[in-house]
C-alpha atoms as a PDB file:
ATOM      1  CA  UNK A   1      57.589  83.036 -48.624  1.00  0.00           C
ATOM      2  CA  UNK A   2      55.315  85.742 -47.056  1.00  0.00           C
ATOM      3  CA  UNK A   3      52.042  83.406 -48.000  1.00  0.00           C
ATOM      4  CA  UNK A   4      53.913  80.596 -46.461  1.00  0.00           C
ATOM      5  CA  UNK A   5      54.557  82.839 -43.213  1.00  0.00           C
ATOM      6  CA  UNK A   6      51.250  83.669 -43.283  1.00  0.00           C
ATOM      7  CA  UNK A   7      49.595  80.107 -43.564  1.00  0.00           C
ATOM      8  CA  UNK A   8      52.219  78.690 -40.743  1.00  0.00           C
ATOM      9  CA  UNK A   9      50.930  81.542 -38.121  1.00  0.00           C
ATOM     10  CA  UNK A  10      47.245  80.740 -39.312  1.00  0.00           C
ATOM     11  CA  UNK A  11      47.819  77.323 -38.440  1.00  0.00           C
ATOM     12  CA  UNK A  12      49.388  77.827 -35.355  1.00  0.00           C
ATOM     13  CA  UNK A  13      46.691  80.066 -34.677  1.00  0.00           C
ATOM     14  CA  UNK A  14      43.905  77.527 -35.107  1.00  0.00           C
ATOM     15  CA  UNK A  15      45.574  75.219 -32.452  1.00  0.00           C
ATOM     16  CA  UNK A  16      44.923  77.384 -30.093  1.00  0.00           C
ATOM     17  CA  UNK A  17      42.137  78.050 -28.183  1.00  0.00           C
ATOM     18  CA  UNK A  18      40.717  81.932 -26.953  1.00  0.00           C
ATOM     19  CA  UNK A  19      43.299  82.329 -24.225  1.00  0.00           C
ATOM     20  CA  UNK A  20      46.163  81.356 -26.408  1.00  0.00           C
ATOM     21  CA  UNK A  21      46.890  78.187 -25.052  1.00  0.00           C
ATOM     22  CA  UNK A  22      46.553  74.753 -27.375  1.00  0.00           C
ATOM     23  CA  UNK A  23      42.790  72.896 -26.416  1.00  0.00           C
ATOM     24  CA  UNK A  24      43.060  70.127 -23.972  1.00  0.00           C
ATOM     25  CA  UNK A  25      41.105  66.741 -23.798  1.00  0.00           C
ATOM     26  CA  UNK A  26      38.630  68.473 -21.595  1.00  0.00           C
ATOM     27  CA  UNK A  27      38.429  71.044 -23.960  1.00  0.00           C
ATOM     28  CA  UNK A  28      37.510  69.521 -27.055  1.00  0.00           C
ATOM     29  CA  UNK A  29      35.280  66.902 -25.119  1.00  0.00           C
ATOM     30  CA  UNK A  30      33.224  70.662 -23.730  1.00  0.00           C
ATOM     31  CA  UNK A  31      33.309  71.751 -27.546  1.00  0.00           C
ATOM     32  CA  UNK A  32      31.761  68.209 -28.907  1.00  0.00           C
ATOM     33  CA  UNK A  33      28.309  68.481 -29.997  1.00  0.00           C
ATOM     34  CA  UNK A  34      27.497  64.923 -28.388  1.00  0.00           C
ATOM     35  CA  UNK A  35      28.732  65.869 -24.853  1.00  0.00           C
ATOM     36  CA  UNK A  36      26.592  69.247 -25.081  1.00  0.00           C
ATOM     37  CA  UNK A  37      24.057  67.285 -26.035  1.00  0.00           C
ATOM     38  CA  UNK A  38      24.427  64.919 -23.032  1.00  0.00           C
ATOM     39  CA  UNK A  39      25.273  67.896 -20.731  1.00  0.00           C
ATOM     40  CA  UNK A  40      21.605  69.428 -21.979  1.00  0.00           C
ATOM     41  CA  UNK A  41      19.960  66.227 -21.020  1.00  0.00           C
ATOM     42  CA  UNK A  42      21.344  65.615 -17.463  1.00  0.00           C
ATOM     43  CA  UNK A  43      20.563  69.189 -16.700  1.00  0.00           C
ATOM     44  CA  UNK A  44      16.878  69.306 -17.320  1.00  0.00           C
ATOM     45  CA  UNK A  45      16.670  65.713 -16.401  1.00  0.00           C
ATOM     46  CA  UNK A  46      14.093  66.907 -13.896  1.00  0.00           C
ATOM     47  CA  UNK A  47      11.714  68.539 -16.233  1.00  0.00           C
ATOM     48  CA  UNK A  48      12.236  64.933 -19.052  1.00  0.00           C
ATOM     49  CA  UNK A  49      10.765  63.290 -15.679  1.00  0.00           C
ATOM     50  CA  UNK A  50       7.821  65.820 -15.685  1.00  0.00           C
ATOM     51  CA  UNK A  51       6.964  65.465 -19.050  1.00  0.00           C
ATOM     52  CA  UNK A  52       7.408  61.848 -19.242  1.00  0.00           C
ATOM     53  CA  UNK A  53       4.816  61.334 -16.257  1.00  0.00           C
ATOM     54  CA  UNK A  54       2.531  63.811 -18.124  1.00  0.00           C
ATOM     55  CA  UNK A  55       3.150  61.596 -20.841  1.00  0.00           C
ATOM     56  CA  UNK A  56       2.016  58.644 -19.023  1.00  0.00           C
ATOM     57  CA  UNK A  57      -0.818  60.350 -17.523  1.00  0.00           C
ATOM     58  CA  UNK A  58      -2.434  61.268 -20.402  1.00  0.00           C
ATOM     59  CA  UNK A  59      -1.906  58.092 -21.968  1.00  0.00           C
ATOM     60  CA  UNK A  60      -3.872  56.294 -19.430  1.00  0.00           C
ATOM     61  CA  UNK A  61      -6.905  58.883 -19.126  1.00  0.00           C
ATOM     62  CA  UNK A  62      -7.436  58.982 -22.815  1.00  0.00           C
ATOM     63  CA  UNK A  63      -6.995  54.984 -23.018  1.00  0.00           C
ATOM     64  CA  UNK A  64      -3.508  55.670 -26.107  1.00  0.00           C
ATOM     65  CA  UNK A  65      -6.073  58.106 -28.493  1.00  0.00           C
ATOM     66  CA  UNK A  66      -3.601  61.059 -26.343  1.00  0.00           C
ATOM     67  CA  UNK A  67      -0.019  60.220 -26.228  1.00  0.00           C
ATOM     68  CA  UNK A  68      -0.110  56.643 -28.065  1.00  0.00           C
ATOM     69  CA  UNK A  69       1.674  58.154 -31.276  1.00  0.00           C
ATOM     70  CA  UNK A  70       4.530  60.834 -32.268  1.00  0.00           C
ATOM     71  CA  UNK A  71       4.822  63.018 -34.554  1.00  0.00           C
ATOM     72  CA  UNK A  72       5.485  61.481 -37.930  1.00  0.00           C
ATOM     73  CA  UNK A  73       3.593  58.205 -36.401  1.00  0.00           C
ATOM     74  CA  UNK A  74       6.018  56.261 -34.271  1.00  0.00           C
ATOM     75  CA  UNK A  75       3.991  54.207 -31.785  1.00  0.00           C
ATOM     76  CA  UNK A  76       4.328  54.172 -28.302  1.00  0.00           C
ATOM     77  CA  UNK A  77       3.325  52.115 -25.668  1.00  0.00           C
ATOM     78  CA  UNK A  78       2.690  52.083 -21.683  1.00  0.00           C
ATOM     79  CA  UNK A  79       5.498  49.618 -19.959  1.00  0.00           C
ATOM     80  CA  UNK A  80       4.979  48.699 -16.459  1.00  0.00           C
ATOM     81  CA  UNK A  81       7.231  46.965 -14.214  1.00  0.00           C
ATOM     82  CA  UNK A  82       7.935  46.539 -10.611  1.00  0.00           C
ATOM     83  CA  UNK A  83      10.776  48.217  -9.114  1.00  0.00           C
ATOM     84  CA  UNK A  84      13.510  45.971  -8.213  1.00  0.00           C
ATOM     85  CA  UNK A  85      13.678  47.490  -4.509  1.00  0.00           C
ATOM     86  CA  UNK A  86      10.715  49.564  -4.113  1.00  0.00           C
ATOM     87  CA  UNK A  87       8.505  46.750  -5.562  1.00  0.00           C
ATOM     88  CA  UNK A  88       6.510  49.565  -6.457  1.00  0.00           C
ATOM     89  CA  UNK A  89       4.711  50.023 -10.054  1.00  0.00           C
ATOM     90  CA  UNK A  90       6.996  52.124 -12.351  1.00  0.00           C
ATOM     91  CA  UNK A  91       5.084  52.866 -15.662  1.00  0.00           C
ATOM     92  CA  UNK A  92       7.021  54.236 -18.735  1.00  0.00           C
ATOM     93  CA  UNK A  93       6.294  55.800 -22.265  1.00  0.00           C
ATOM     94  CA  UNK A  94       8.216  53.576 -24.787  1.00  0.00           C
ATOM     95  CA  UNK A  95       8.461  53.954 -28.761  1.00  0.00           C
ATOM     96  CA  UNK A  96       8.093  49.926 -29.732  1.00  0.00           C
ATOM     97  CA  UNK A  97       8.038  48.106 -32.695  1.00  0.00           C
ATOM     98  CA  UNK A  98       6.010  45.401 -33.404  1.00  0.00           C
ATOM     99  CA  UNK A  99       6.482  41.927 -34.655  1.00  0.00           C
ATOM    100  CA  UNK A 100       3.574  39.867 -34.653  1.00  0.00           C
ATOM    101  CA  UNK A 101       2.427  39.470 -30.869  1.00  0.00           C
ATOM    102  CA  UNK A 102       5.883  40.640 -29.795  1.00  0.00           C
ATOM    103  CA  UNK A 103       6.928  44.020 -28.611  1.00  0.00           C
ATOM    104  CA  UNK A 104      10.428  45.015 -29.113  1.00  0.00           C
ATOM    105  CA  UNK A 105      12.041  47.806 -26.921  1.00  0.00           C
ATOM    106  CA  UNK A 106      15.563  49.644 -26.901  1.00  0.00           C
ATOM    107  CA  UNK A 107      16.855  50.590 -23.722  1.00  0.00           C
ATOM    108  CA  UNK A 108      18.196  53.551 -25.627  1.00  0.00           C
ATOM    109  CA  UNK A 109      17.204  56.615 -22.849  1.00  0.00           C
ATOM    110  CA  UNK A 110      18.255  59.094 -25.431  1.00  0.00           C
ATOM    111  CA  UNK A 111      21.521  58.108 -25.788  1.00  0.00           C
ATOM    112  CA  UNK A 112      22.959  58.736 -22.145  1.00  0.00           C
ATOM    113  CA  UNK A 113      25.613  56.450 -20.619  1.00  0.00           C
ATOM    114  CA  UNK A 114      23.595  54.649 -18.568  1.00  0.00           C
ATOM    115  CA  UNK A 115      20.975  51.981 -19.302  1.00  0.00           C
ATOM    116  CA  UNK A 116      17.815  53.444 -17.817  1.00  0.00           C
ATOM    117  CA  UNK A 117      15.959  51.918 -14.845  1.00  0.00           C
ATOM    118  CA  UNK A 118      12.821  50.358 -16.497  1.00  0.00           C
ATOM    119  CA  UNK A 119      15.659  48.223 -17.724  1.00  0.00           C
ATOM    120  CA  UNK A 120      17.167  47.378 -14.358  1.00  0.00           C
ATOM    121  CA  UNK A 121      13.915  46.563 -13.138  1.00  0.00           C
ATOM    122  CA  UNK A 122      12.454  44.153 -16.095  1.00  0.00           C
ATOM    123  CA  UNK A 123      15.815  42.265 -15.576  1.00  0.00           C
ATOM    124  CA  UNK A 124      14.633  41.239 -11.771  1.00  0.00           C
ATOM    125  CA  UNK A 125      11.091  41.520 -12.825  1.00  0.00           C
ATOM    126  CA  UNK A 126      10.703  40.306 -16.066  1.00  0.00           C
ATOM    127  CA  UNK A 127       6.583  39.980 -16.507  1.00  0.00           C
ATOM    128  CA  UNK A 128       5.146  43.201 -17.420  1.00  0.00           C
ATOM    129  CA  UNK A 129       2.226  44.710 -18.066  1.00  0.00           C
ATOM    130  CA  UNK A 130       2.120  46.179 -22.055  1.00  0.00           C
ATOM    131  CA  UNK A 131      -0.597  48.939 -22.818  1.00  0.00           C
ATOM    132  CA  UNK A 132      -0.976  49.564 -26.476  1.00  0.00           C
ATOM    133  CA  UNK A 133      -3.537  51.916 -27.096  1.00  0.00           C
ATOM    134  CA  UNK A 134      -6.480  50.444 -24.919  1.00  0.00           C
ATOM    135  CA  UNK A 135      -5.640  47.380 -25.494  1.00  0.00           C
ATOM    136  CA  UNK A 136      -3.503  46.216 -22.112  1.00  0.00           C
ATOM    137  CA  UNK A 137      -1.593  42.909 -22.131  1.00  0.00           C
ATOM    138  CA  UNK A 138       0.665  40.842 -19.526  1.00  0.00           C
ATOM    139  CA  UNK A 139       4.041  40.019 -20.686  1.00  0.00           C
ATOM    140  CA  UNK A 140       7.119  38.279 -20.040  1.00  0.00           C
ATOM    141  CA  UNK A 141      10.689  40.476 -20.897  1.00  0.00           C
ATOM    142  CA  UNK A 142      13.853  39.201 -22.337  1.00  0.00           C
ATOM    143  CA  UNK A 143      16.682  40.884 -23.319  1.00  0.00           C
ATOM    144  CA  UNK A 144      17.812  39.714 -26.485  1.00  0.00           C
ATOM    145  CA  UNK A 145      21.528  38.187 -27.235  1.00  0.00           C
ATOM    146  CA  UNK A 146      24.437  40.022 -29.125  1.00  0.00           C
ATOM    147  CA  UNK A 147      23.412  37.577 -32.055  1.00  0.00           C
ATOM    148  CA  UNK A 148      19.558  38.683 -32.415  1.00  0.00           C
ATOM    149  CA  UNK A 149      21.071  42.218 -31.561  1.00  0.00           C
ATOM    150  CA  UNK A 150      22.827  42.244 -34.845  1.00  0.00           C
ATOM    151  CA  UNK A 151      19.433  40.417 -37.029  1.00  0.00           C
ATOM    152  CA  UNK A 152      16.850  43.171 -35.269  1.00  0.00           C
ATOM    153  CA  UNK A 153      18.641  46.285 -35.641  1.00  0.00           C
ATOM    154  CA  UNK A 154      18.850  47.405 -39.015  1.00  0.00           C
ATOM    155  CA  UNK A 155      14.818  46.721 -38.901  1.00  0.00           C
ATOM    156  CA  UNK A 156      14.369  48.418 -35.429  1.00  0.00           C
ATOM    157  CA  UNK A 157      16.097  51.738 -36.958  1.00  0.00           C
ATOM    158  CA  UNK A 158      14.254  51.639 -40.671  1.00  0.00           C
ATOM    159  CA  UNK A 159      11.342  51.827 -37.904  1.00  0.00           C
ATOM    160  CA  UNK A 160      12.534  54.244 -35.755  1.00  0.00           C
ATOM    161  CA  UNK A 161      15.894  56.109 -37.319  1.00  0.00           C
ATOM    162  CA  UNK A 162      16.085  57.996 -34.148  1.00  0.00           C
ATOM    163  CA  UNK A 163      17.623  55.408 -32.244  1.00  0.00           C
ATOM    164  CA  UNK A 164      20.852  55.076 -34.514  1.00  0.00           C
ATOM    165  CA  UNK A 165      20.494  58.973 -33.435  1.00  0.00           C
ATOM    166  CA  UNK A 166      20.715  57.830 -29.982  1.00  0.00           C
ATOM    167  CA  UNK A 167      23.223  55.623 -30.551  1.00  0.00           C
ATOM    168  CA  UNK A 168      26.007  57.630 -31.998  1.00  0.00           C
ATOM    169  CA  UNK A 169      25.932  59.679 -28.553  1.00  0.00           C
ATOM    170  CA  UNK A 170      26.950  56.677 -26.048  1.00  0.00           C
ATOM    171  CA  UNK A 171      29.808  54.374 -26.250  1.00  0.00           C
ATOM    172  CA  UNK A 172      26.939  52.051 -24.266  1.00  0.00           C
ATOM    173  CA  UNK A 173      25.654  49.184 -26.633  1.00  0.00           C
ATOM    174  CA  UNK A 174      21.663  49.064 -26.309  1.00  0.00           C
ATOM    175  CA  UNK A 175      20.208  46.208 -25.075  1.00  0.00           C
ATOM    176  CA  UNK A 176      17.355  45.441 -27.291  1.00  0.00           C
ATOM    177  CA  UNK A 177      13.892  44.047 -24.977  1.00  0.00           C
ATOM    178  CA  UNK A 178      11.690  41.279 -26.641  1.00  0.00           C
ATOM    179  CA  UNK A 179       8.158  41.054 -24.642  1.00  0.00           C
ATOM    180  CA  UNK A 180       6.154  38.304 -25.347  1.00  0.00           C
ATOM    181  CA  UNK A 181       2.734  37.530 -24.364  1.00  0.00           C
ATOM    182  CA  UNK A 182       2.950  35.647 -21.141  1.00  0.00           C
ATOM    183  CA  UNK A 183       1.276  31.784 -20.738  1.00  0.00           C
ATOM    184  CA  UNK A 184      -1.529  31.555 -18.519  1.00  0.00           C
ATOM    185  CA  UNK A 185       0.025  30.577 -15.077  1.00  0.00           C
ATOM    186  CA  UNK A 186       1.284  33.484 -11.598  1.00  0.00           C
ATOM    187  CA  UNK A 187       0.926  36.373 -12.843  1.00  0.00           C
ATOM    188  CA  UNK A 188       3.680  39.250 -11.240  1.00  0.00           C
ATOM    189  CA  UNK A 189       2.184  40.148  -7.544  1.00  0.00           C
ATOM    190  CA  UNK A 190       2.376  43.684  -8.110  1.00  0.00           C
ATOM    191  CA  UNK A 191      -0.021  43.576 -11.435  1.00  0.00           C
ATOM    192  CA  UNK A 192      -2.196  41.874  -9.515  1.00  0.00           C
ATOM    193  CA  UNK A 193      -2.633  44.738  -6.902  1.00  0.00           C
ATOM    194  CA  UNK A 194      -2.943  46.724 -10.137  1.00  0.00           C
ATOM    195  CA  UNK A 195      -5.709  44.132 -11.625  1.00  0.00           C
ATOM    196  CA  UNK A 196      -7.411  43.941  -7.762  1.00  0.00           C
ATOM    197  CA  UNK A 197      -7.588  48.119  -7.520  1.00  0.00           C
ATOM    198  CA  UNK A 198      -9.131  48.295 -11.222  1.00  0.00           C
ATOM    199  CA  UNK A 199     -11.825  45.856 -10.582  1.00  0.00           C
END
């Protein structure tokens, strides 16, 4: 009886939280590894915007030998897009996978709730401008159906495992980005400018 005492006040013990009171909703959503994890990323969201420019930067000076692969050998590439309102050039550093001419991206932004805005943007703007090492190429976006979704994902994470990583953190579904190489015909206006400045 006294080991069954003893187990009963354990357990009621356990259910409650440093204060004595039982753990709320809130609490156990503060305690979850995932919404640390999220908390951690939204708080030095300004200095992932520093380093991701920095990334860029030295992408572009050393032409992809800087900046062009991770650790472990994951590729990444340069996408540039033009914002949907600023129409300014937004350039990001994107792990990709390749499939013949085709680039694939995953809109994954490290698992946070929202789809990030190089996303937003390729959906109004859908030709982009693809640097892969020093090779740059003009593309046309696409966001791929629920359908394709389901074929390219098991081969998008045996590529990358981090974005089933991702993934598990967000309730969000990630839309998957096919970029193929774009037909001779207009190109987007504001990779022209880019084309004009380089020349």
């Amino acid at each position: 009886m006294a080991d069954m005492a003893q187990g009963s006040s354990k357990k009621n013990s356990s259910d409650k939280n440093s204060l004595g009171k039982k753990p709320t909703g809130d609490d156990l959503e503060q305690n979850n590894p995932t919404s640390i994890t999220k908390s951690l990323m939204t708080a030095f969201k300004p200095v992932n915007i520093f380093f991701s420019n920095f990334h860029v930067f030295v992408y572009q000076v050393s032409r992809g030998i800087l900046g062009g692969t991770l650790i472990g050998g994951t590729e990444v590439c340069l996408l540039t897009v033009e914002g949907r309102k600023s129409k300014k050039l937004r350039t990001v550093a994107l792990v990709y996978i390749r499939d013949g001419e085709d680039v694939i991206l995953v809109a994954s932004q490290n698992g946070l709730d929202a789809d990030p805005q190089w996303y937003k943007n390729l959906l109004v703007n859908p030709k982009v401008d693809i640097q892969l090492g020093k090779i740059e190429r003009q593309m046309v976006a696409h966001a791929v159906d629920i359908k394709a979704k389901d074929t390219l994902w098991p081969v998008i994470i045996k590529e990358y495992p981090g974005f089933e990583k991702y993934q598990l953190r967000t309730n969000r579904e990630f839309p998957i980005v096919i970029c193929k190489p774009k037909k001779i015909g207009p190109s987007n206006p504001a990779l022209r400018r880019k084309e004009a400045a380089l020349a």
